[in-house]
C-alpha atoms as a PDB file:
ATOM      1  CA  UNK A   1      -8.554 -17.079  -4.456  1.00  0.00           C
ATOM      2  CA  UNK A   2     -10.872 -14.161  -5.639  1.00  0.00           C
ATOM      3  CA  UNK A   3     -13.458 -13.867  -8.126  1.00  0.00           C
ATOM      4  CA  UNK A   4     -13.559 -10.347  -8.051  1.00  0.00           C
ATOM      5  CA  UNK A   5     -13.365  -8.095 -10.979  1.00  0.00           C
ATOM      6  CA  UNK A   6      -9.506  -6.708 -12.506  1.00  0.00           C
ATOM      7  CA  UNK A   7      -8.603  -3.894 -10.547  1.00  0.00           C
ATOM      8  CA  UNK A   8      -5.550  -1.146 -11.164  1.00  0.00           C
ATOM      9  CA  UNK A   9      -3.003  -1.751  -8.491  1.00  0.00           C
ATOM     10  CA  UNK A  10       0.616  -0.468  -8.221  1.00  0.00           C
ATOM     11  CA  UNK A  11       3.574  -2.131  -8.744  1.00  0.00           C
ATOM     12  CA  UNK A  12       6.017   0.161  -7.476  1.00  0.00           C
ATOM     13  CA  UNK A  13       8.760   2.861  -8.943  1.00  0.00           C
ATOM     14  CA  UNK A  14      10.260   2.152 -12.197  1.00  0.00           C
ATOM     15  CA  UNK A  15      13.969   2.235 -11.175  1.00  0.00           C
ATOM     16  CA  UNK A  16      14.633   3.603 -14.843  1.00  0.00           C
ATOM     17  CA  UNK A  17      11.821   6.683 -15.144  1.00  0.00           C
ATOM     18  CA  UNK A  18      11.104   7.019 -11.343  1.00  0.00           C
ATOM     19  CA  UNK A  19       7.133   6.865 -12.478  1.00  0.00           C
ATOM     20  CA  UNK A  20       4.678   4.279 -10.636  1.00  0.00           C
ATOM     21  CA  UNK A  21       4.120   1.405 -12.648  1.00  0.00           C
ATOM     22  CA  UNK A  22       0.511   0.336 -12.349  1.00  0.00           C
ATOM     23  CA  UNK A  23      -0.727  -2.676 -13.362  1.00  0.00           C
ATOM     24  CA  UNK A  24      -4.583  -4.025 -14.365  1.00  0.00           C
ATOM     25  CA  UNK A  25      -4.755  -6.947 -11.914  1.00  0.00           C
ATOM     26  CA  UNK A  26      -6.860 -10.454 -12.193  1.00  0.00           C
ATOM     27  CA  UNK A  27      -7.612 -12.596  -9.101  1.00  0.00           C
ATOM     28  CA  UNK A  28      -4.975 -14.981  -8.360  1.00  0.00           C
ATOM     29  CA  UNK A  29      -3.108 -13.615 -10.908  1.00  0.00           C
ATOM     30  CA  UNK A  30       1.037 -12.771 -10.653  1.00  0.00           C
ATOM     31  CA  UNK A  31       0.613  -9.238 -11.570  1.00  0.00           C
ATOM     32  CA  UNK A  32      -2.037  -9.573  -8.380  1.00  0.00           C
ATOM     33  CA  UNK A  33       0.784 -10.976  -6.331  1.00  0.00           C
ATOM     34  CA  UNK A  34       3.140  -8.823  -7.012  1.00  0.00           C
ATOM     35  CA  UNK A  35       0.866  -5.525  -6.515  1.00  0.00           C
ATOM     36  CA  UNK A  36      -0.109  -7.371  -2.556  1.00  0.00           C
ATOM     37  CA  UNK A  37       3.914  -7.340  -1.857  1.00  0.00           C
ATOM     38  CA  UNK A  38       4.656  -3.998  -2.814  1.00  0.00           C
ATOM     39  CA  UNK A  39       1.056  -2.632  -0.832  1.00  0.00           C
ATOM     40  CA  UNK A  40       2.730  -4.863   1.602  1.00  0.00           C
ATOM     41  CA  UNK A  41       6.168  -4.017   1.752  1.00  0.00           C
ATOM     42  CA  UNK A  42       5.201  -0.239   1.644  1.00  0.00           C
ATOM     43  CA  UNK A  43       2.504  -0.211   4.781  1.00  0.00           C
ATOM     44  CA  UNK A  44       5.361  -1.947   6.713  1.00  0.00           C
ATOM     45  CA  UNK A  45       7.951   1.165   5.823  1.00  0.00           C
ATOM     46  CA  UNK A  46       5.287   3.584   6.505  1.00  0.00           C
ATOM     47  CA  UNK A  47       4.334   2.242   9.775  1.00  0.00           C
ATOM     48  CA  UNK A  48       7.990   2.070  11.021  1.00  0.00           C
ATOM     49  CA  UNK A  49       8.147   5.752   9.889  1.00  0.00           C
ATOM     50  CA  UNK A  50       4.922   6.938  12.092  1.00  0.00           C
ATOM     51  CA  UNK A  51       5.838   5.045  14.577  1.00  0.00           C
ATOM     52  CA  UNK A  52       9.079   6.415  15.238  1.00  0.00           C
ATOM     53  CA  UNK A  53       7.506   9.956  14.640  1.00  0.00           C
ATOM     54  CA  UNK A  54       5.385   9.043  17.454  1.00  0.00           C
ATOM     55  CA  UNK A  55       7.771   7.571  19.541  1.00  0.00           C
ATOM     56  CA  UNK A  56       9.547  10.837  19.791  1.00  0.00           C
ATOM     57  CA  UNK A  57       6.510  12.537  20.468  1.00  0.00           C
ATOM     58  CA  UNK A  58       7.709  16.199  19.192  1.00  0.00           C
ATOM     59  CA  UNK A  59       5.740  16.352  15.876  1.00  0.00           C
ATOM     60  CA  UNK A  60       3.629  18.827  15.768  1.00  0.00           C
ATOM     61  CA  UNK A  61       0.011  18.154  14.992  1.00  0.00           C
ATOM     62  CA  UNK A  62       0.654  19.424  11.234  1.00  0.00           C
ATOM     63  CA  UNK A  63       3.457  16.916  10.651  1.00  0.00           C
ATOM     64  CA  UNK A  64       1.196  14.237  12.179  1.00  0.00           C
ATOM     65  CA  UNK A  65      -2.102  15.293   9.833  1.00  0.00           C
ATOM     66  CA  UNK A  66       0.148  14.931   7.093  1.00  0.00           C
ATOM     67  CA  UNK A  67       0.590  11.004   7.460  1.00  0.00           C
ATOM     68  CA  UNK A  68      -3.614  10.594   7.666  1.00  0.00           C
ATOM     69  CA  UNK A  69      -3.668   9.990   3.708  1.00  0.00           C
ATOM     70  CA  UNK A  70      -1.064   7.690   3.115  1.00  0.00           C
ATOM     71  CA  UNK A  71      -1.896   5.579   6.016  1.00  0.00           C
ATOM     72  CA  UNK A  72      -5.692   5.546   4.980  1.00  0.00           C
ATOM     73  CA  UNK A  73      -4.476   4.694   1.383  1.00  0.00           C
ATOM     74  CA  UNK A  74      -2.068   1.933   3.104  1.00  0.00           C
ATOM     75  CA  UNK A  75      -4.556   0.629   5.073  1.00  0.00           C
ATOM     76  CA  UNK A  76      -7.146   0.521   2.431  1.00  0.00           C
ATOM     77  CA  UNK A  77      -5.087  -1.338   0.218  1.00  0.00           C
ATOM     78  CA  UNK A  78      -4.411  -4.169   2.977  1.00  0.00           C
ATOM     79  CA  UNK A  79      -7.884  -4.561   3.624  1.00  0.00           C
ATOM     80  CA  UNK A  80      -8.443  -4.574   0.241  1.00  0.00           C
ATOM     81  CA  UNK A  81      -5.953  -7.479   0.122  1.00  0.00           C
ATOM     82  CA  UNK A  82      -7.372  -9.411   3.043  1.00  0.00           C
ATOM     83  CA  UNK A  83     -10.650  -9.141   1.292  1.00  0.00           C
ATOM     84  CA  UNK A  84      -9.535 -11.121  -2.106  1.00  0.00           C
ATOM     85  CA  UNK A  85      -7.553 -13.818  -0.019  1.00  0.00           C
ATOM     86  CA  UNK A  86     -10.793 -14.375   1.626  1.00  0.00           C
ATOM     87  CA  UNK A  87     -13.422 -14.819  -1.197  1.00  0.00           C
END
């Protein structure tokens, strides 16, 4: 597992306010688990949404620019993940 430092990480939506519940984190931790399965779980949905905006191939080059955040963010956050499982 990781001996990195406690990070912030994101748990999801609280059903109840509809506000992001963040989390501090600790290496190997279940709070840590549960923050890699939501990261998880929401790089999946947001690469079955580009995809199929792709797919189509009719978005025009502002829709498309407007995915280049969240997919960086996603993307970070699975490296980010890959990273911990392997120190």
């Amino acid at each position: 597992m990781s001996t990195s430092t406690p990070r912030l990480r994101s748990l999801g939506l609280d059903p109840d306010t509809g506000k992001e519940a963040l989390a501090v984190t600790h290496p190997g931790g279940r709070l840590e688990e549960l923050a890699d399965v939501h990261a998880l779980k929401a790089a999946a949905v947001l690469v079955t949404v580009v995809g199929a905006v792709l797919e189509v191939g009719k978005a025009p080059d502002a829709e498309l620019a407007a995915f280049v955040t969240p997919l960086h963010a996603a993307l970070e956050e699975c490296v980010g993940i890959m990273a911990a499982d392997r120190e």
